[in-house]
Protein backbone atom coordinates (compact mmCIF):
# COMPACT_ATOMS: atom_id res chain seq x y z
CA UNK A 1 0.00 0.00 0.00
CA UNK A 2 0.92 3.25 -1.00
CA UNK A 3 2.40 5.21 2.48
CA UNK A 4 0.78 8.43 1.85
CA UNK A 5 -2.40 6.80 1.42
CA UNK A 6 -1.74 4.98 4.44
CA UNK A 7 -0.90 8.31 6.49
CA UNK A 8 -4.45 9.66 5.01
CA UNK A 9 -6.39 6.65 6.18
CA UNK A 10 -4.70 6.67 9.85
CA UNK A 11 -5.50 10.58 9.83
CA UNK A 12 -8.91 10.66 8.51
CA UNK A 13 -9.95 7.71 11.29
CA UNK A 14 -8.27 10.16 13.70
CA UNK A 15 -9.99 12.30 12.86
CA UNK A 16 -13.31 10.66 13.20
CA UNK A 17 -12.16 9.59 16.32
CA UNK A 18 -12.11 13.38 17.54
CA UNK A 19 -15.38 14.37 16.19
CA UNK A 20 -17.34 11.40 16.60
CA UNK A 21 -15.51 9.15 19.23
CA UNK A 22 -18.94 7.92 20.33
CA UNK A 23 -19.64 7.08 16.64
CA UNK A 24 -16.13 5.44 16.35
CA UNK A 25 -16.84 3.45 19.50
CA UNK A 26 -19.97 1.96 18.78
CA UNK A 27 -18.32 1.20 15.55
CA UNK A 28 -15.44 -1.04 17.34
CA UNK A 29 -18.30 -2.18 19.50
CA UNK A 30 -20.15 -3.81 16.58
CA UNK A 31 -16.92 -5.08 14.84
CA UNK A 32 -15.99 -7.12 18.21
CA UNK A 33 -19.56 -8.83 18.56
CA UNK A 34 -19.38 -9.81 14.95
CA UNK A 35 -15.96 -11.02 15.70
CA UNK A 36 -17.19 -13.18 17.75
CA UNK A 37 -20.08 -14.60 15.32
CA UNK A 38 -23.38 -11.93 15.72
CA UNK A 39 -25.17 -10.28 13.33
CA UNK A 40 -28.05 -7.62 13.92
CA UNK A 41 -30.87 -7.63 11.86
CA UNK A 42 -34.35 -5.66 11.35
CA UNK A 43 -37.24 -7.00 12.99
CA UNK A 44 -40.75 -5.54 11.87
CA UNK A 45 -43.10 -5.71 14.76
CA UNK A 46 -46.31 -4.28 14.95
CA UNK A 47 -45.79 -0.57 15.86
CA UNK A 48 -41.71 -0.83 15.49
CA UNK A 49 -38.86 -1.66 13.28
CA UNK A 50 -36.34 -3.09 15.66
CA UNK A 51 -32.72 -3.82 14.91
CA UNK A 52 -31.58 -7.32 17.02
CA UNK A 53 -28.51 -8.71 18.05
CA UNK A 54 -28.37 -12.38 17.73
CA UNK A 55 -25.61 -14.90 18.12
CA UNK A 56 -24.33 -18.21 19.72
CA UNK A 57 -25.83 -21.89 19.81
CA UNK A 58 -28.14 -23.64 22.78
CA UNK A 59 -30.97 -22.45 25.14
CA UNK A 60 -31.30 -18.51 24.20
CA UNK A 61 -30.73 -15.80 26.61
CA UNK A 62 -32.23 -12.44 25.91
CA UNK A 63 -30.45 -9.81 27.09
CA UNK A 64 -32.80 -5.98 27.52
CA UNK A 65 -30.68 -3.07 27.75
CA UNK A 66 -31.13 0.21 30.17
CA UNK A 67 -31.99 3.99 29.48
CA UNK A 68 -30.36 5.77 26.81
CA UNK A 69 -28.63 3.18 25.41
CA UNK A 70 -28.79 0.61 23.12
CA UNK A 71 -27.96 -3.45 23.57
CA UNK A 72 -24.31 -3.57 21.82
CA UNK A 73 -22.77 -0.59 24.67
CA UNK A 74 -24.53 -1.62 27.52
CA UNK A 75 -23.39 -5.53 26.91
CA UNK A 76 -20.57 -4.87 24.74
CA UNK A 77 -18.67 -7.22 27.85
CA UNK A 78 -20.88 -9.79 28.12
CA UNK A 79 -22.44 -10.71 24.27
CA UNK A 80 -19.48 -12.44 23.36
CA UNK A 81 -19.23 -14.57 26.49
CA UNK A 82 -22.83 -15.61 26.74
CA UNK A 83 -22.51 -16.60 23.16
CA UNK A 84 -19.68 -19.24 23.61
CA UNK A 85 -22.64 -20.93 25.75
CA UNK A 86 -26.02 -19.67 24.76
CA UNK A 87 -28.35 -18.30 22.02
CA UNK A 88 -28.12 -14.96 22.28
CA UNK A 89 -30.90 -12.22 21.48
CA UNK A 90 -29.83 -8.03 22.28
CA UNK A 91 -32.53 -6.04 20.93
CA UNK A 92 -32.51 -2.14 20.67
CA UNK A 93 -35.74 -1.21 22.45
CA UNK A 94 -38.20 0.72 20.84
CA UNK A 95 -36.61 3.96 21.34
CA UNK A 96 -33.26 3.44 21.36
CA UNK A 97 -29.96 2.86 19.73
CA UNK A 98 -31.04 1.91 15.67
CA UNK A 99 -34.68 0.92 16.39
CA UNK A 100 -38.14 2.63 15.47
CA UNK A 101 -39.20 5.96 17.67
CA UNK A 102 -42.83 5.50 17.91
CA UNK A 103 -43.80 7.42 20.85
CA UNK A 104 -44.92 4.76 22.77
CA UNK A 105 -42.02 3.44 23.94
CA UNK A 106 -42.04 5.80 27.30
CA UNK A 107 -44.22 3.12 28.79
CA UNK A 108 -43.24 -0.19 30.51
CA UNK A 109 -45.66 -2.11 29.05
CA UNK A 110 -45.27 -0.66 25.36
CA UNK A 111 -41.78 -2.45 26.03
CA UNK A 112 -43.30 -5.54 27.25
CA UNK A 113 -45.23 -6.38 24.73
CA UNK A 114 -42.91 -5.42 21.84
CA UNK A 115 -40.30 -7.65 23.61
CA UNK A 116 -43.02 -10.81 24.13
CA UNK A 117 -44.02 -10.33 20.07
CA UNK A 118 -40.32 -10.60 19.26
CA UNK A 119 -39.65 -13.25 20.90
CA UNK A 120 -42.48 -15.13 19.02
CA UNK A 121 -41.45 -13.89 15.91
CA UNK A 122 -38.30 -15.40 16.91
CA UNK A 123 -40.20 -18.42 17.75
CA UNK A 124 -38.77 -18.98 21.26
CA UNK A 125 -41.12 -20.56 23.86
CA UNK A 126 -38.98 -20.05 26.82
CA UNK A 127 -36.16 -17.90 27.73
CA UNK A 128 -33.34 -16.74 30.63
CA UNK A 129 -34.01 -12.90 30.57
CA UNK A 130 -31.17 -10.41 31.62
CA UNK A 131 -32.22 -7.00 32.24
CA UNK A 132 -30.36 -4.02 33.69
CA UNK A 133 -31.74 -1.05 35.00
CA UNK A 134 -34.72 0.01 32.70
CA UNK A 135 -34.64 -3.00 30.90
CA UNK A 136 -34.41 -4.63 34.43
CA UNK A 137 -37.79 -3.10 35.13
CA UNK A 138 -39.04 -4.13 31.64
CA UNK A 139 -37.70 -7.72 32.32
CA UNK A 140 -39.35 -8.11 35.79
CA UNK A 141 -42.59 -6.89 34.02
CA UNK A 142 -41.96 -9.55 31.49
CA UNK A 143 -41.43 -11.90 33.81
CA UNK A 144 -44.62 -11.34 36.35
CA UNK A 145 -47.09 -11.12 33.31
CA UNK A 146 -45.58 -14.18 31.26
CA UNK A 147 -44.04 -16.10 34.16
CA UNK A 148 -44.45 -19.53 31.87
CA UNK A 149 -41.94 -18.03 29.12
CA UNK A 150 -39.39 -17.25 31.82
CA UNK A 151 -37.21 -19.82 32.87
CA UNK A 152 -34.41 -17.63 34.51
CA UNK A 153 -33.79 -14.37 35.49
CA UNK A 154 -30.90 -11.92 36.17
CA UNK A 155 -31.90 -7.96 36.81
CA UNK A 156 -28.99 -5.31 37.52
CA UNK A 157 -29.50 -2.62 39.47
CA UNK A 158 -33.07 -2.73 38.48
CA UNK A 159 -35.23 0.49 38.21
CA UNK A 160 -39.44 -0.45 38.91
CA UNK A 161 -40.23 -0.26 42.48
CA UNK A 162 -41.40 2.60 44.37
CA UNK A 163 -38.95 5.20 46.01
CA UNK A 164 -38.41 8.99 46.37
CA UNK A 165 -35.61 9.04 43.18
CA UNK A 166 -32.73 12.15 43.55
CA UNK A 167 -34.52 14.52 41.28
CA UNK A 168 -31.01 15.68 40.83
CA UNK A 169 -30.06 12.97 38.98
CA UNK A 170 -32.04 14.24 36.23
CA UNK A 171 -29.56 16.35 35.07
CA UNK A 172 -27.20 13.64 34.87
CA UNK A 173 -29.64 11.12 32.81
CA UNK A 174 -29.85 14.07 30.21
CA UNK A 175 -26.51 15.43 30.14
CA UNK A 176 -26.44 19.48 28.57
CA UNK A 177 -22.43 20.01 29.33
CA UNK A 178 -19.77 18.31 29.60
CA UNK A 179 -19.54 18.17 33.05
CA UNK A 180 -23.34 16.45 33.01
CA UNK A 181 -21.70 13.68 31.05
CA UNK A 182 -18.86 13.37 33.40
CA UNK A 183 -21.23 12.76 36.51
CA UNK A 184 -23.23 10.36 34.57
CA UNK A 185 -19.89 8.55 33.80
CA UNK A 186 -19.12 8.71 37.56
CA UNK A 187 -23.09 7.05 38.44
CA UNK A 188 -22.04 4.12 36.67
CA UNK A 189 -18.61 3.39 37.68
CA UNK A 190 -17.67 3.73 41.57
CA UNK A 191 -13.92 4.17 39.56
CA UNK A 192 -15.02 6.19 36.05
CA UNK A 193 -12.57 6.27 33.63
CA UNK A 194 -11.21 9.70 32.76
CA UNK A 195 -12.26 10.90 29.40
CA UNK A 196 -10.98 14.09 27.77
CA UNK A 197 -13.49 16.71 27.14
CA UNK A 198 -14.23 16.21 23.69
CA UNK A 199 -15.65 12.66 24.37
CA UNK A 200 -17.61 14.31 26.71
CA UNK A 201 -18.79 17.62 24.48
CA UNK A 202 -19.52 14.39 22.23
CA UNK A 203 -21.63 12.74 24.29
CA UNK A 204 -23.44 15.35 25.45
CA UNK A 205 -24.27 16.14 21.66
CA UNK A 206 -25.57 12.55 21.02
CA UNK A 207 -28.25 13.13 24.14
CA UNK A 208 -29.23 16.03 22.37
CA UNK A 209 -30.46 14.56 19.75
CA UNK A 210 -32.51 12.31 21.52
CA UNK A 211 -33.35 15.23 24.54
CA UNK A 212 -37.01 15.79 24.36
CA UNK A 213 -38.00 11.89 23.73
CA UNK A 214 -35.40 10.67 26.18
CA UNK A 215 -36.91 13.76 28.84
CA UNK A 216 -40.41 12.31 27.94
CA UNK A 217 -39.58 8.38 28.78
CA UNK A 218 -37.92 9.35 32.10
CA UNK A 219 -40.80 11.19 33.29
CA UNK A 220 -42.62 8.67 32.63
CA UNK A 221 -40.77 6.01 34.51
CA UNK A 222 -40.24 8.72 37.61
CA UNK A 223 -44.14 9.74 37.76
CA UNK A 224 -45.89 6.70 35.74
CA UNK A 225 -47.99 4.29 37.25
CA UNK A 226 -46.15 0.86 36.33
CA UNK A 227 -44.55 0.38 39.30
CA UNK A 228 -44.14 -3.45 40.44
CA UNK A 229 -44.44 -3.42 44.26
CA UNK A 230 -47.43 -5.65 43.78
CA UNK A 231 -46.42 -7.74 41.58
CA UNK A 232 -43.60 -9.60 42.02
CA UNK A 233 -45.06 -12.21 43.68
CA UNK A 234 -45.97 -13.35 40.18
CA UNK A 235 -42.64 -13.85 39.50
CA UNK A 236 -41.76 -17.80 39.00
CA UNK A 237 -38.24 -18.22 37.72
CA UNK A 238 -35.31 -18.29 39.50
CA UNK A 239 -33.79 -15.05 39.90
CA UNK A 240 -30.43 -13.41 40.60
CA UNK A 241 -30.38 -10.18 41.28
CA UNK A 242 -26.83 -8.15 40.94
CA UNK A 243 -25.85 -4.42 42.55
CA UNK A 244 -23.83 -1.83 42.86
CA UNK A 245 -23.14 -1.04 46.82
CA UNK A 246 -22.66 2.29 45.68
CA UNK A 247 -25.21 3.03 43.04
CA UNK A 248 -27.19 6.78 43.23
CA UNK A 249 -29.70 6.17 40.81
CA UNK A 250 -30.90 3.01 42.01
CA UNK A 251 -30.11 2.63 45.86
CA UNK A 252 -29.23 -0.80 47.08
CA UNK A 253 -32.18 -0.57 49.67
CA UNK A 254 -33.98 -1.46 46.20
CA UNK A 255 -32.53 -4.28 45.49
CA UNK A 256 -33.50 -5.90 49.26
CA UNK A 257 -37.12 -5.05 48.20
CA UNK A 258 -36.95 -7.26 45.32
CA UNK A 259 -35.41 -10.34 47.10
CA UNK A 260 -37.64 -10.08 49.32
CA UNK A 261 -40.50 -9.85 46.96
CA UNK A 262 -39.74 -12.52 44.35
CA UNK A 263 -40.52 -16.29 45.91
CA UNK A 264 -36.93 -17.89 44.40
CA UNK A 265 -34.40 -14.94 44.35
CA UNK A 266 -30.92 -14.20 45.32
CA UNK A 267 -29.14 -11.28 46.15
CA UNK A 268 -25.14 -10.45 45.40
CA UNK A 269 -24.20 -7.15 45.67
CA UNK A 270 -20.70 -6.00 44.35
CA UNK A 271 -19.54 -3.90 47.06
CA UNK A 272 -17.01 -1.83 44.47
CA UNK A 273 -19.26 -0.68 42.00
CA UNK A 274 -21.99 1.54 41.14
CA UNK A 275 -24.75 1.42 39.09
CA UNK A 276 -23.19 -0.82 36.21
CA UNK A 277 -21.26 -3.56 37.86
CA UNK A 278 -21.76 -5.43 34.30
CA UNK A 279 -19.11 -2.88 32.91
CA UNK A 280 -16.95 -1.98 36.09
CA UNK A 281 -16.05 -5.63 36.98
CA UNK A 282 -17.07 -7.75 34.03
CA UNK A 283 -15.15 -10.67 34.73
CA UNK A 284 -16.70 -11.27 38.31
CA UNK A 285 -20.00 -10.48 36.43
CA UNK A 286 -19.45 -12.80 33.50
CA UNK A 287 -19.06 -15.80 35.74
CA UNK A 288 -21.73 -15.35 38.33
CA UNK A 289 -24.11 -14.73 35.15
CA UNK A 290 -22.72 -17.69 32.86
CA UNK A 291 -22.56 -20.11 36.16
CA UNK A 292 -26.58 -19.12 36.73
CA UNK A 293 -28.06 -18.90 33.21
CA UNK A 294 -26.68 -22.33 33.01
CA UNK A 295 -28.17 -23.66 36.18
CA UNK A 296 -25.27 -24.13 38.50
CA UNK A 297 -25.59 -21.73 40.84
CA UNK A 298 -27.94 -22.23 42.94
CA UNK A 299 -30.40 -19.60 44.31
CA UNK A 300 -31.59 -20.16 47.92
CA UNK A 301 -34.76 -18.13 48.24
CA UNK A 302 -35.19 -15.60 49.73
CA UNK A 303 -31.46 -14.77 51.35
CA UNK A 304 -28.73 -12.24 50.66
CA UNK A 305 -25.18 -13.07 49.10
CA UNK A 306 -22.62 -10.68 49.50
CA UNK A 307 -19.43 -10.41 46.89
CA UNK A 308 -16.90 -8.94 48.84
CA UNK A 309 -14.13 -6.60 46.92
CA UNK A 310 -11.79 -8.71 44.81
């Protein structure tokens, strides 16, 4: 190859990288889970056009991502493990990342069904359903309405029961500066990475885009009426349920509620993370999931496991 046309191809993806590093990163994102044998497609449903993830062999394990985000980021560490093991189905909600904005997808139960009629487009009768934050609140929904289609469930620092929510916080879910972005980094990771202010500025400019939808589906899920206090005694399937010690938008008094609530459920709470322990320790996470999806880690119902620092 020619060297100056190498030098022009190394500067031009430089310079992508400065003006669009979140467009560069999901980029790498979706070049490492095809890597490692996934392919997204276009689903029509109903009311939406959503793009899915799928990969892997054996039992399938859907995987529901949280608020604004989209399934590739928010399990960019764990897609190509599960797949060594599992079937494995990451759909962008309604909403979100590369599906369909409809308007109705600021409800829970929008989500829910949308997420039931894929999976029998898909044609799968039965599933383990991962869910973290919002999508943990869509996947216990999922789970106490269809409890037969369930038949194991993980939810990470779940959003979906009552509580008096930091109204501050607000400003950090829809980021308008730079230093917006950098807290929201910080609510995820007890240890955020430091990113230099033009990630950041370009961060902030991808929420904008999305502002007055994403500003619409988190008042709804603040001041809505789907809340699940009631309800998880419907829930059938074994369930582990993963934390943050440390997480502010979803306190780990939360996450007692729902062991308590759900008839076969166990609690581990990851005393060095925040709200995304998925992403701050994925290893730890990886192998509590794997070991449980497949069955052989066994819940004891209802008690509380702790993981202490590693």
């Amino acid at each position: 190859m020619d060297a100056s046309l190498l030098l022009a191809g190394v500067a031009g993806v430089g310079g992508y990288g400065y003006l669009r590093p979140t467009e560069l990163f999901r980029h790498v994102v979706g070049a490492r889970l095809r890597l490692a044998g996934m392919r997204s497609q276009r689903l029509q449903l109903t009311r939406a056009r959503v793009r899915v993830w799928r990969g892997g062999r054996g039992d399938p394990v859907v995987f529901v991502h949280g608020f604004g985000t989209e399934a590739s980021i928010n399990w960019n560490q764990q897609l190509p493990a599960a797949c060594r093991r599992f079937t494995v189905v990451a759909p962008d909600l309604p909403g979100f990342g590369a599906s369909d904005r409809v308007g109705d997808e600021r409800t829970i139960t929008f989500q829910v069904a949308c997420l039931h009629e894929m999976l029998t487009r898909l044609g799968y009768e039965r599933v383990r359903l991962v869910g973290h934050s919002m999508g943990g609140w869509i996947s216990l929904a999922f789970a106490a309405e269809h409890p037969e289609l369930v038949a194991r469930l993980v939810v990470v620092d779940a959003a979906g029961l009552r509580f008096d929510p930091d109204l501050s916080l607000q400003r950090v879910l829809l980021p308008e500066t730079a230093d917006d972005a950098r807290d929201l980094i910080a609510a995820n990771f007890r240890r955020p990475p430091r990113l230099p202010r033009f990630v950041l500025r370009d961060v902030v400019r991808t929420c904008r885009r999305e502002f007055a939808n994403r500003a619409e589906i988190l008042r709804q899920l603040v001041y809505g009426a789907e809340y699940l206090d009631e309800r998880l005694a419907s829930i059938a399937a074994p369930t582990l349920i993963v934390w943050g010690r440390s997480d502010p938008i979803t306190p780990v008094a939360l996450a007692e509620r729902l062991v308590a609530g759900i008839a076969d459920a166990e609690l581990v709470v990851f005393d060095d993370c925040a709200h995304s322990p998925n992403l701050e320790q994925p290893a730890r996470f990886n192998r509590l999931l794997l070991d449980f999806l497949a069955g052989s880690h066994a819940t004891r119902a209802p008690q509380t496991a702790l993981a202490a620092s590693a």
